[in-house]
N, C-alpha and C. Protein backbone atom coordinates (compact mmCIF):
# COMPACT_ATOMS: atom_id res chain seq x y z
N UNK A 1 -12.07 -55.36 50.06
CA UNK A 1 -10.89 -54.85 49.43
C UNK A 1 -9.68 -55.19 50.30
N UNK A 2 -8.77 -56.04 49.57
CA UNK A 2 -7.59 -56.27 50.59
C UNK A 2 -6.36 -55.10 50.31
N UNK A 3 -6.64 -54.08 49.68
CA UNK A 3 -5.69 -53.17 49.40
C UNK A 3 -6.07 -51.72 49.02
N UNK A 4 -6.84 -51.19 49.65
CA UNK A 4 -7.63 -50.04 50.09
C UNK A 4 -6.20 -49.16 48.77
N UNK A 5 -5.50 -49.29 49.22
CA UNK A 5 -4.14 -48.04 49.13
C UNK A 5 -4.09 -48.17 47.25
N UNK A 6 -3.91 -49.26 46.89
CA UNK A 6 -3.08 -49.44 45.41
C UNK A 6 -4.82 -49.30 45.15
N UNK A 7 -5.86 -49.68 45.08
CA UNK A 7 -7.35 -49.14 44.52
C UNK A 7 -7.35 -48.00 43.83
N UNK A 8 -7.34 -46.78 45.00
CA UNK A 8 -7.12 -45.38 45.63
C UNK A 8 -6.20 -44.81 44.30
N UNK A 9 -4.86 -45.46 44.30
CA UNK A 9 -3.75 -45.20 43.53
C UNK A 9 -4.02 -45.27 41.98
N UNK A 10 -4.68 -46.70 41.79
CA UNK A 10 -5.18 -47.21 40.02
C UNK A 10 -6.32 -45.74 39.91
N UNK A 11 -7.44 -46.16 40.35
CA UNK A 11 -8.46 -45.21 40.14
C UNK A 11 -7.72 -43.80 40.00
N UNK A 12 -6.85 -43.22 40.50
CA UNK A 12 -6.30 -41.94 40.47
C UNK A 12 -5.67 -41.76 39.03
N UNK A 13 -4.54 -42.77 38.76
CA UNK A 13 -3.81 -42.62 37.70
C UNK A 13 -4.83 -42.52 36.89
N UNK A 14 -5.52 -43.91 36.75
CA UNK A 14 -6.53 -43.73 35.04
C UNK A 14 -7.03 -42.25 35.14
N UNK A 15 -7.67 -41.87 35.89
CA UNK A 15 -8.66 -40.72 35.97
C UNK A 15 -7.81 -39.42 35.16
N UNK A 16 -6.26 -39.31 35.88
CA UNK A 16 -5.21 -37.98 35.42
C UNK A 16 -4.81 -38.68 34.05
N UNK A 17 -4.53 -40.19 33.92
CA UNK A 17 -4.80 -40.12 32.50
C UNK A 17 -5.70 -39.84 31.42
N UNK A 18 -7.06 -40.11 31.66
CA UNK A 18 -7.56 -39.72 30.86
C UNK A 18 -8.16 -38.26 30.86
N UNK A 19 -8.14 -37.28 31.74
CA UNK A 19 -7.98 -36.06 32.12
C UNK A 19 -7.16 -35.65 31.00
N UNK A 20 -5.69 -36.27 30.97
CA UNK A 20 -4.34 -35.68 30.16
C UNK A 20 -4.50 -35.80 28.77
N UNK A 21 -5.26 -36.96 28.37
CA UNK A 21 -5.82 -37.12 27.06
C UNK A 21 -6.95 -36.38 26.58
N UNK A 22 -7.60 -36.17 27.12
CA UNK A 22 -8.69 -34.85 27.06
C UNK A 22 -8.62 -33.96 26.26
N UNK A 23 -7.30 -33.44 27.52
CA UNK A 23 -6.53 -31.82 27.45
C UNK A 23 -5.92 -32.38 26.20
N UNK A 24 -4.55 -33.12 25.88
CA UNK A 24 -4.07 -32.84 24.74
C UNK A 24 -4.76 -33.20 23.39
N UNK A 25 -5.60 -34.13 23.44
CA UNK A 25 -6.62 -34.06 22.05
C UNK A 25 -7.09 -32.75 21.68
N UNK A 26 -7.91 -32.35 22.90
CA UNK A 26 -8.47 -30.85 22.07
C UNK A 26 -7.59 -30.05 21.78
N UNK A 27 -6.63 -29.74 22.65
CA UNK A 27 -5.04 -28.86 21.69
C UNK A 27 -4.98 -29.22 20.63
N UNK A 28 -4.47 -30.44 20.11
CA UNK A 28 -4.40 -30.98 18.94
C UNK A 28 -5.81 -30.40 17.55
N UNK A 29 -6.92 -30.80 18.29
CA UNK A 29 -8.02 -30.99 17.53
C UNK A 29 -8.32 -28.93 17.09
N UNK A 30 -7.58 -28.54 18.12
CA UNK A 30 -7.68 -26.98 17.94
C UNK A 30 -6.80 -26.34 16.83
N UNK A 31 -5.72 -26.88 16.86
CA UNK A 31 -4.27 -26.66 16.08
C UNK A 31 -4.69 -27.03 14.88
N UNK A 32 -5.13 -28.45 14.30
CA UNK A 32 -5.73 -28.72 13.33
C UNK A 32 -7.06 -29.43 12.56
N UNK A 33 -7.66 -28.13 13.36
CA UNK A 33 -9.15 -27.70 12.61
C UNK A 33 -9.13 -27.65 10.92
N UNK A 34 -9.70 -28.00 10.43
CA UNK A 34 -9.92 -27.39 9.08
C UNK A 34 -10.37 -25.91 8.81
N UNK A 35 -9.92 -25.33 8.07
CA UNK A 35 -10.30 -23.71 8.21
C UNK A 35 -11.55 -23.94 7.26
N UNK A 36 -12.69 -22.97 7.47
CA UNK A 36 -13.73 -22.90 7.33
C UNK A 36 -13.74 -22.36 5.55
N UNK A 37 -12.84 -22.62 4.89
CA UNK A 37 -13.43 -22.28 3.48
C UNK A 37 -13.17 -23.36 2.88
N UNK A 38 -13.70 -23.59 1.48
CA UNK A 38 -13.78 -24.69 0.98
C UNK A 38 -12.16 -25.00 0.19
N UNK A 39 -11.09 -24.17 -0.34
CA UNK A 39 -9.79 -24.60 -0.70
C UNK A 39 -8.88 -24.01 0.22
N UNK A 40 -8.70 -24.33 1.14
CA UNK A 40 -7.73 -23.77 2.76
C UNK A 40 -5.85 -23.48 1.82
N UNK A 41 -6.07 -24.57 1.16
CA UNK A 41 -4.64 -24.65 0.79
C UNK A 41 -4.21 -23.63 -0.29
N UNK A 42 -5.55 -23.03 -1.19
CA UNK A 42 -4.88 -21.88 -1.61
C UNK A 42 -4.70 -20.84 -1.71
N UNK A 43 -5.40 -20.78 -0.21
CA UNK A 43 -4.94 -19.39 0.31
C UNK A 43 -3.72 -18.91 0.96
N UNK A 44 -3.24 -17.83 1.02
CA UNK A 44 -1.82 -17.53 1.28
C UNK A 44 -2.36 -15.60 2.07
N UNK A 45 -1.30 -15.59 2.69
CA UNK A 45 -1.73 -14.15 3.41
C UNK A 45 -0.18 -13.95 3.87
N UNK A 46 -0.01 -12.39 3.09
CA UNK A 46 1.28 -11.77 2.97
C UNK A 46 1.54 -10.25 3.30
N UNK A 47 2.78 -10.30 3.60
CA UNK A 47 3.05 -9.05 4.77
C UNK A 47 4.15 -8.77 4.49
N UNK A 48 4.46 -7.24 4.87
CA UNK A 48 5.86 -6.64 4.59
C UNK A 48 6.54 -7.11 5.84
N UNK A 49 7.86 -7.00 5.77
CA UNK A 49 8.74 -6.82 7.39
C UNK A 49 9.83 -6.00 6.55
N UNK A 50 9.86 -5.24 8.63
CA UNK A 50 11.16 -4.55 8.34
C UNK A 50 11.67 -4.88 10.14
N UNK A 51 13.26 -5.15 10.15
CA UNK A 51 14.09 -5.42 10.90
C UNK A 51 13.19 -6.43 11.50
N UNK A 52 13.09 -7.81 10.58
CA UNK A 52 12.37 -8.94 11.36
C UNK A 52 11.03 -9.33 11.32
N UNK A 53 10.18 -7.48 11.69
CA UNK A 53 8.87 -8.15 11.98
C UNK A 53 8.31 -7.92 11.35
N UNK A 54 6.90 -8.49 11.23
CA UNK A 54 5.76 -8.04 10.31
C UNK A 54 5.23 -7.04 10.64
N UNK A 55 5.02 -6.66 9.41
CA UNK A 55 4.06 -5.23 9.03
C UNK A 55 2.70 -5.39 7.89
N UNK A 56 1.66 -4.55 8.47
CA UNK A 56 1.21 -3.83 7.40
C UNK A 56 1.56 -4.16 5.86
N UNK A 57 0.45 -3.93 4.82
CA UNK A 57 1.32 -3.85 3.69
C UNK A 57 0.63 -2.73 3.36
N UNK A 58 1.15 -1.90 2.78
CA UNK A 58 0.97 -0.14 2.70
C UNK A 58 -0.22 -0.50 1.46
N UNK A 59 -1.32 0.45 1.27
CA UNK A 59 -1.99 0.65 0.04
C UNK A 59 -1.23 0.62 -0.74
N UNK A 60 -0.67 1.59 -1.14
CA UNK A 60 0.11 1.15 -2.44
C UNK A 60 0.49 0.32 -2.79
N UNK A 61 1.53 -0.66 -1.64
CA UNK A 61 2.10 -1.78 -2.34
C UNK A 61 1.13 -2.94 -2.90
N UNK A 62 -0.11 -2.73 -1.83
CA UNK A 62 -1.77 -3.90 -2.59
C UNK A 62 -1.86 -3.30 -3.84
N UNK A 63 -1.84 -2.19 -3.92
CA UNK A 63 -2.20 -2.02 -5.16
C UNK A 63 -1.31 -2.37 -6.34
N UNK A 64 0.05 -2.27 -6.30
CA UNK A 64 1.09 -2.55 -7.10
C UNK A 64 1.08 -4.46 -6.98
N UNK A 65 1.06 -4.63 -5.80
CA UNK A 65 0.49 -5.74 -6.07
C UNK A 65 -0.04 -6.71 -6.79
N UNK A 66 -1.50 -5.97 -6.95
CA UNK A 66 -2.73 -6.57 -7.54
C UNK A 66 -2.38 -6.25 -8.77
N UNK A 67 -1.69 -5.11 -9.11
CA UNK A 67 -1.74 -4.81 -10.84
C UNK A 67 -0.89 -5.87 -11.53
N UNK A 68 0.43 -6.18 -10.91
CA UNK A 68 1.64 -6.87 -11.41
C UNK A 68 1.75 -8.77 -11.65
N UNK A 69 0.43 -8.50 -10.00
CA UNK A 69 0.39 -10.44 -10.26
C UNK A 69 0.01 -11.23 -11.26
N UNK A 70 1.17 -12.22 -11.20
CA UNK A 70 0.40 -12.82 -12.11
C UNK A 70 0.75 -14.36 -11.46
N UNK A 71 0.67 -14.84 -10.25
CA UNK A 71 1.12 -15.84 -9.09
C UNK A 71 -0.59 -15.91 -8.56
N UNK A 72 -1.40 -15.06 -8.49
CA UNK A 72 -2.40 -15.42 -7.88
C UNK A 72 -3.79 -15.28 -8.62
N UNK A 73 -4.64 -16.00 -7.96
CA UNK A 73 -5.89 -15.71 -9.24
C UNK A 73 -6.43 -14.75 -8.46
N UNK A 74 -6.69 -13.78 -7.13
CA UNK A 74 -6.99 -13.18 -6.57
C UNK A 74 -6.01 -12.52 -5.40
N UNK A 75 -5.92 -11.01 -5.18
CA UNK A 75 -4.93 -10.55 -4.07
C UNK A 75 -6.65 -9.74 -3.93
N UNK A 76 -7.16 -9.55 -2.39
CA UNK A 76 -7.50 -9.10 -1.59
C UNK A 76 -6.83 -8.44 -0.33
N UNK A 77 -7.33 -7.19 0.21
CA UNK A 77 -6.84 -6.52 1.80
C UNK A 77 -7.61 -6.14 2.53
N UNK A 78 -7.30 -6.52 3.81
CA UNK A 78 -8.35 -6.31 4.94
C UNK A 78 -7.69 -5.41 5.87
N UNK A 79 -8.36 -4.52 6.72
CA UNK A 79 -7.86 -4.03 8.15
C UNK A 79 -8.80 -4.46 8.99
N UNK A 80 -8.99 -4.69 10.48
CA UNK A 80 -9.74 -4.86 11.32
C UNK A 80 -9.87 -3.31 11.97
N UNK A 81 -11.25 -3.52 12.86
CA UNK A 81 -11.41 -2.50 13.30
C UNK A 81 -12.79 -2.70 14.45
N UNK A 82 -13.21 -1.78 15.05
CA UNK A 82 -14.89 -1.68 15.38
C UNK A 82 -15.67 -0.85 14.83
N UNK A 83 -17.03 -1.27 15.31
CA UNK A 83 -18.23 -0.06 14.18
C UNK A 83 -19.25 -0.09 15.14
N UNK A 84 -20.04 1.41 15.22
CA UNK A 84 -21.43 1.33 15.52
C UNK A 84 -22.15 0.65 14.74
N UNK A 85 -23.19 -0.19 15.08
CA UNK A 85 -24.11 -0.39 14.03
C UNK A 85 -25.55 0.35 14.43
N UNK A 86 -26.27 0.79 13.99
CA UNK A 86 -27.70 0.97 14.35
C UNK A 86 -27.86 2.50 14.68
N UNK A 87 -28.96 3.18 15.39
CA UNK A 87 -29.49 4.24 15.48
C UNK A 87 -28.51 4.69 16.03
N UNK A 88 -28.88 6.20 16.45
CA UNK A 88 -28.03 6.98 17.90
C UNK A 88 -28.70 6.66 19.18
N UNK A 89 -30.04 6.13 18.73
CA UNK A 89 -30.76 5.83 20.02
C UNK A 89 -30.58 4.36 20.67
N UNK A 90 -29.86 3.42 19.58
CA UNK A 90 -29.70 1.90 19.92
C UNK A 90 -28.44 1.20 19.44
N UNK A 91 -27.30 2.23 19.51
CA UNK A 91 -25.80 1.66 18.96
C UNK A 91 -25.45 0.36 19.28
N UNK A 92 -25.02 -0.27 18.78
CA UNK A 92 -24.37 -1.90 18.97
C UNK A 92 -22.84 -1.20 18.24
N UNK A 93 -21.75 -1.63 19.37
CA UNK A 93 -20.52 -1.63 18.56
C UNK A 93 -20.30 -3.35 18.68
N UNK A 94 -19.33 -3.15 16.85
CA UNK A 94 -19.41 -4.80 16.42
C UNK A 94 -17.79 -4.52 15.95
N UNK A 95 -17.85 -5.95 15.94
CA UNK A 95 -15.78 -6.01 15.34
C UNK A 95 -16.07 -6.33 13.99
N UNK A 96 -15.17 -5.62 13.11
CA UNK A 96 -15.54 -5.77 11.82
C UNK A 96 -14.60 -5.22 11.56
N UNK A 97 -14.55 -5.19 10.00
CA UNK A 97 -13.14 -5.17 8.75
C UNK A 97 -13.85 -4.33 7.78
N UNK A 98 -12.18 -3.47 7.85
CA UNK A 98 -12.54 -3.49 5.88
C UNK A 98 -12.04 -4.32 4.80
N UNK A 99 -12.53 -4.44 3.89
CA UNK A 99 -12.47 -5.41 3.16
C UNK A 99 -12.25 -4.92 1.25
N UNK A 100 -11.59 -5.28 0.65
CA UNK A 100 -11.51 -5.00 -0.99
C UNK A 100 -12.44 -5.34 -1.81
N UNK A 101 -13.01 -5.23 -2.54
CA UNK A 101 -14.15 -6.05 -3.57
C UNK A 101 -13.37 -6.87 -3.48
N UNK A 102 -14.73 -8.48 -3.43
CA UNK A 102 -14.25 -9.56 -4.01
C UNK A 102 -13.44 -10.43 -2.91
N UNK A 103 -13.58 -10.02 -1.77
CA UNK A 103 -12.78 -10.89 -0.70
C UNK A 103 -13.45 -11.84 -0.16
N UNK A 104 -14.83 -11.71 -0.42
CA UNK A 104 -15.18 -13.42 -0.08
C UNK A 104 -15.39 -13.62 -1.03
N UNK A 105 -15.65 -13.61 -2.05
CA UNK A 105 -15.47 -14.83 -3.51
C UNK A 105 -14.23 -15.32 -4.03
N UNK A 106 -12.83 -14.67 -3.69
CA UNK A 106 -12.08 -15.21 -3.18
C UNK A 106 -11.52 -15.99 -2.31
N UNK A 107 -11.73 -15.48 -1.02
CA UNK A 107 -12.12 -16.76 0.12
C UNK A 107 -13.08 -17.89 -0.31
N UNK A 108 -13.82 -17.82 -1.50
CA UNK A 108 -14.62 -18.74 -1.83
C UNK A 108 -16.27 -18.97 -0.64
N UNK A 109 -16.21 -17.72 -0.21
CA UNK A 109 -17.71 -18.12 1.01
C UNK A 109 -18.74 -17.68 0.24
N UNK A 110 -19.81 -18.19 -0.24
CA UNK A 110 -21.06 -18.18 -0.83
C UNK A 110 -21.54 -17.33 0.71
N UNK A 111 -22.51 -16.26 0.10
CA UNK A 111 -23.35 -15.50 1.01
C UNK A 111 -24.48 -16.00 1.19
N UNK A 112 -25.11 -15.99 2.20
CA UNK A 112 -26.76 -16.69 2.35
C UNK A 112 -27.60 -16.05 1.62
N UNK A 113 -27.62 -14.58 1.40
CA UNK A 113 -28.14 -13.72 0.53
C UNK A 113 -27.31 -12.60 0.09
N UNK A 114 -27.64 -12.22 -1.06
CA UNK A 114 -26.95 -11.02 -1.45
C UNK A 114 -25.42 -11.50 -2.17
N UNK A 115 -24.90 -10.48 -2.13
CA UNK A 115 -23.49 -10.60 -2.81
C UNK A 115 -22.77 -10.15 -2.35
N UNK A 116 -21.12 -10.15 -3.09
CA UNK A 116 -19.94 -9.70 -2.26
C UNK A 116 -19.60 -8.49 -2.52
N UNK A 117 -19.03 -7.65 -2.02
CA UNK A 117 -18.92 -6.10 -2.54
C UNK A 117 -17.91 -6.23 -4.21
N UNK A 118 -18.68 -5.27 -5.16
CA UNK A 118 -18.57 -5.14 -6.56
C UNK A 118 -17.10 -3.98 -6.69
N UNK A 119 -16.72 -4.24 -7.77
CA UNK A 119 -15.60 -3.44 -7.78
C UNK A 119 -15.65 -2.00 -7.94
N UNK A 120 -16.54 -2.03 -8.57
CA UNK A 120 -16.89 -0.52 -8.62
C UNK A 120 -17.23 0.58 -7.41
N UNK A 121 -17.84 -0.01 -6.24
CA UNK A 121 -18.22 0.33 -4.69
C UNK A 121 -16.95 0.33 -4.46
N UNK A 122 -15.67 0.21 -4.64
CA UNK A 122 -13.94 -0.07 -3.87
C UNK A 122 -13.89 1.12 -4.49
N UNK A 123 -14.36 2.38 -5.58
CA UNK A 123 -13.64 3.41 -5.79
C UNK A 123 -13.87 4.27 -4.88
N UNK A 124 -12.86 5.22 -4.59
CA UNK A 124 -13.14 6.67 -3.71
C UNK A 124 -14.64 7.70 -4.03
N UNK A 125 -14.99 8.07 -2.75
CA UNK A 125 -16.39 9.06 -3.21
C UNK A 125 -17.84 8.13 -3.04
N UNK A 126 -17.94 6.74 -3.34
CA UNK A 126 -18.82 5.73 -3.27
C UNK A 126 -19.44 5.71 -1.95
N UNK A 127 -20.62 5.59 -2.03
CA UNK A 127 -21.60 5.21 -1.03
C UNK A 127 -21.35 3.94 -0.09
N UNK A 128 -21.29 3.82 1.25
CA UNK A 128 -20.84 2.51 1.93
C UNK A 128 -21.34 1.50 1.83
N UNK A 129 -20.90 0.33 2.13
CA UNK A 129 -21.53 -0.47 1.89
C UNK A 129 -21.34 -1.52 2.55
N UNK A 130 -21.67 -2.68 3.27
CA UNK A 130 -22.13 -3.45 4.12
C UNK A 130 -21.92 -4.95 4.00
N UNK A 131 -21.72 -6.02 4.71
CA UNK A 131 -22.53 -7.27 4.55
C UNK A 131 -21.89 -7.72 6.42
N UNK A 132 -23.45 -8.21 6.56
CA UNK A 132 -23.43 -8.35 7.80
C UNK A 132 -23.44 -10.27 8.11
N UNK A 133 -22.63 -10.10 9.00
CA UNK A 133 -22.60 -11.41 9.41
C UNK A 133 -24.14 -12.40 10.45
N UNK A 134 -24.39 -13.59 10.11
CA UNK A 134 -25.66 -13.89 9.90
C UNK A 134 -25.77 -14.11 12.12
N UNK A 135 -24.73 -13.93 12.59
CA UNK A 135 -25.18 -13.64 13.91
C UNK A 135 -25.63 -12.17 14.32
N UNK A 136 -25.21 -11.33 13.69
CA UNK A 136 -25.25 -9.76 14.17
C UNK A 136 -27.07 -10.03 13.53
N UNK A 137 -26.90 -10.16 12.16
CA UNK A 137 -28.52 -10.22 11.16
C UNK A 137 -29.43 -10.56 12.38
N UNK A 138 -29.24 -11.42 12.66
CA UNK A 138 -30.09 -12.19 13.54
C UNK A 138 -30.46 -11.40 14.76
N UNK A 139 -29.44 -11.04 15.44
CA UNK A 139 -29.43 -10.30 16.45
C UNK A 139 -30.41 -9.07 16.83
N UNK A 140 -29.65 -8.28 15.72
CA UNK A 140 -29.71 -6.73 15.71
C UNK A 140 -30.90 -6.23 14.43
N UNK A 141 -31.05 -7.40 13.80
CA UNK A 141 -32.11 -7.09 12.81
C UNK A 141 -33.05 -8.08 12.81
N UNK A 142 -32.93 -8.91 13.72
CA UNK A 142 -34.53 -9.99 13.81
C UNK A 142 -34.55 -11.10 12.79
N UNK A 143 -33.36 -10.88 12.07
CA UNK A 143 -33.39 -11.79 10.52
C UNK A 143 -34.47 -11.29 9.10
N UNK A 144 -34.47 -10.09 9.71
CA UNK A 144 -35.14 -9.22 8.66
C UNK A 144 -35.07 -9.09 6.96
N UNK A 145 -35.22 -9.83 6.39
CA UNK A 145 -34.31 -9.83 4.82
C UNK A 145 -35.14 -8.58 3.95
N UNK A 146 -35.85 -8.08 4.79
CA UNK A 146 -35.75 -7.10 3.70
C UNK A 146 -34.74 -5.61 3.75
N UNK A 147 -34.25 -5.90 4.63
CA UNK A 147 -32.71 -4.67 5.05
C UNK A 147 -31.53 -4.91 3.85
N UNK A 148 -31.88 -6.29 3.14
CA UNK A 148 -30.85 -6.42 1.88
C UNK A 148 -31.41 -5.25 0.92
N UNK A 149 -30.17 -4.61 0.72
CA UNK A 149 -29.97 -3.65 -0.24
C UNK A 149 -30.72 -1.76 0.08
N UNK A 150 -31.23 -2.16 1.69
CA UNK A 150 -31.96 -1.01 2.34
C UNK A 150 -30.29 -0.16 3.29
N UNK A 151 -30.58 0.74 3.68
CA UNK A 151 -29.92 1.73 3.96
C UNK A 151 -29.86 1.32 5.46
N UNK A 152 -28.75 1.33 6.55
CA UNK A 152 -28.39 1.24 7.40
C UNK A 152 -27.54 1.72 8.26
N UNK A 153 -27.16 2.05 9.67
CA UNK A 153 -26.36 2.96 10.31
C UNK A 153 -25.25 2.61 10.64
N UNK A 154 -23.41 2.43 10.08
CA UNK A 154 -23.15 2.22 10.52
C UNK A 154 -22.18 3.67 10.76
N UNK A 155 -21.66 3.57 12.15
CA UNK A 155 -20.74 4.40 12.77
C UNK A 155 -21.48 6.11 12.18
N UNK A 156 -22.79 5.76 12.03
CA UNK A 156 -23.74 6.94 12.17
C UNK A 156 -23.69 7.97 10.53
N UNK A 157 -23.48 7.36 10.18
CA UNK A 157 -23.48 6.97 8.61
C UNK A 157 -24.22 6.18 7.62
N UNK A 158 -25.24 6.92 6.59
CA UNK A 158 -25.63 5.88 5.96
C UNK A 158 -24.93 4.50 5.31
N UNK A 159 -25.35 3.34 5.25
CA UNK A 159 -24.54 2.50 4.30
C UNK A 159 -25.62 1.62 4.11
N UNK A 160 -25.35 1.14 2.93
CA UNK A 160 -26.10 0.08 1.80
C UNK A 160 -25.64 -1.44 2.21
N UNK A 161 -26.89 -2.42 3.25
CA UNK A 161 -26.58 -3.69 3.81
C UNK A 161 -26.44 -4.55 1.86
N UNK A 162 -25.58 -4.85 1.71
CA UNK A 162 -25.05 -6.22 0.20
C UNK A 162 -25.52 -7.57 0.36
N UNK A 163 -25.20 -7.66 1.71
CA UNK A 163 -25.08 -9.16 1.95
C UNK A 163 -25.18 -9.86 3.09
N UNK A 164 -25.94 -11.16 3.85
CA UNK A 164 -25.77 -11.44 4.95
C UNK A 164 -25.15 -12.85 5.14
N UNK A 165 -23.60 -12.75 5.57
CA UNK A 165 -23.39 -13.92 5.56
C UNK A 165 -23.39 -15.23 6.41
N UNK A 166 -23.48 -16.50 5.63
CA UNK A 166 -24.15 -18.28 6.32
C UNK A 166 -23.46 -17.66 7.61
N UNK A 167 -24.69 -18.53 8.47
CA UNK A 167 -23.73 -19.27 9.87
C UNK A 167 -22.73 -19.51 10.15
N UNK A 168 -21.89 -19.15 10.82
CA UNK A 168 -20.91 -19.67 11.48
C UNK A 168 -19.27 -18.87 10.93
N UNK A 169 -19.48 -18.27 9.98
CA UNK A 169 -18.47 -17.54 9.45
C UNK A 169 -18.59 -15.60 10.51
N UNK A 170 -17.63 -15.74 11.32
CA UNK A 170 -17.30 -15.38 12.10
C UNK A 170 -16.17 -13.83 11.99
N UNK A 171 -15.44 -13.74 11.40
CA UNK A 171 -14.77 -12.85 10.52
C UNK A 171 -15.65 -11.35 10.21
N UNK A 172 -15.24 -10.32 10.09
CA UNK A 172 -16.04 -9.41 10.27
C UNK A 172 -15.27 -8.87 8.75
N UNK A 173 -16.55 -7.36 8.46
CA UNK A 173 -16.10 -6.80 7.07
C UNK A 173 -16.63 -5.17 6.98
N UNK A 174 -15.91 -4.48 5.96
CA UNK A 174 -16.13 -2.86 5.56
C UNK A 174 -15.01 -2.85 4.83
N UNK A 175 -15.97 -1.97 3.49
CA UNK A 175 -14.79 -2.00 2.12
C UNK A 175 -14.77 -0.61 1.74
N UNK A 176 -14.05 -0.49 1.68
CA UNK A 176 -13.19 0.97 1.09
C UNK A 176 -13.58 1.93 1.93
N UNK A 177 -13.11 2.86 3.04
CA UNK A 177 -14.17 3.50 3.88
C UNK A 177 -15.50 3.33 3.88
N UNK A 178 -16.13 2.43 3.08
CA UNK A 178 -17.34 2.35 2.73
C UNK A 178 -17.38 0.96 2.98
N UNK A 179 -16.51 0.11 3.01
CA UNK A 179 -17.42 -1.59 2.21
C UNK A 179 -17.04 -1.92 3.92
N UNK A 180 -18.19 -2.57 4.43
CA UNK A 180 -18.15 -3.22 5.48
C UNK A 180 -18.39 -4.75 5.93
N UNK A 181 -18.06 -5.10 6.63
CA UNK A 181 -18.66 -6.48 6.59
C UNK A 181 -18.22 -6.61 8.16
N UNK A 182 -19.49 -6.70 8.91
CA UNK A 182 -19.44 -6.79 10.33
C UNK A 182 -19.86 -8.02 11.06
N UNK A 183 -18.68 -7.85 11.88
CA UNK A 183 -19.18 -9.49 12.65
C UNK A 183 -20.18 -9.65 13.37
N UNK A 184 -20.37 -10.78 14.28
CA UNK A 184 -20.96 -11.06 15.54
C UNK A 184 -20.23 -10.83 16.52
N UNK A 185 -19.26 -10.36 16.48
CA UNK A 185 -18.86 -9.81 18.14
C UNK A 185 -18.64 -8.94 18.20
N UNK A 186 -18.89 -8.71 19.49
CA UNK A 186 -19.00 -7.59 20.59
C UNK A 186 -17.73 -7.78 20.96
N UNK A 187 -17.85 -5.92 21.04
CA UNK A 187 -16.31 -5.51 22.12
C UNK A 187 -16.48 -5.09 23.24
């Protein structure tokens, strides 16, 4: 080597270049992922503000909402939250939502089994009701399919498992004090 120094120097640059390309591809490749349902583009997700920021949109106004539209083929509402799942003797808390009838057949996600919570389970007084995401299933129930439509603990409460949903859908659920739909993660 008649130039020990500029070697040293090339080898360095390429290396932080392609280091730098790395890093900003996967930013990129992160930013624009395809979202995991099958029509991304017609979904829309809407919020009140007051002095600027976002808010909440109050029950009522979903509900006034849902009665008046006529812009969407579906309005669904979610809150996030956590849940026990399981005995008093073997609690798993999971991140999970509540959810409206009909929010993943709107989202368009086919369930691996079972179905999406029915409209009738969204009225007040109704028995809870469930659909568990296919990492928790797996987990916390062995992949057990016969827990579809069997009675289960969540937050120490009976509730009725609906549905277990595909792989990789990540998003957690619970509908109407009752309708649940719980993720795979842990808090």
């Amino acid at each position: 080597m008649k130039n020990p120094g500029f070697t040293v120097t090339a080898v360095l640059t390429i290396a932080l270049g392609i280091g730098a390309t790395t890093a900003i591809f996967s930013v990129v490749y992160a930013v624009f992922e395809p979202m995991p349902y099958p029509k991304p583009d017609q979904l829309v997700m809407v919020w009140t503000t007051a002095s600027g920021n976002r808010n909440s949109v109050l029950a009522g106004d979903y509900l006034d909402w849902k009665q008046r539209s006529s812009s969407f083929q579906g309005i669904g509402a979610w809150s996030g939250g956590s849940f026990n799942v399981g005995s008093s003797d073997r609690p798993e808390q999971v991140a999970g939502s509540l959810r409206t009838p009909g929010f993943f057949t709107m989202e368009g996600l086919p369930m691996m089994w079972g179905r999406d919570f029915l409209p009738e389970e969204g009225q007040p007084g109704r028995d809870h009701v469930v659909i568990l995401s296919h990492r928790l299933w797996s987990r916390h129930f062995a992949e057990d399919r016969t827990i579809l439509g069997r009675e289960i603990r969540m937050n120490g409460e009976p509730t009725q498992s609906s549905a277990f949903c595909r792989p990789g859908y990540t998003i957690a659920s619970i509908l109407n004090c009752g309708y649940r739909w719980c993720s795979n993660q842990n808090r």
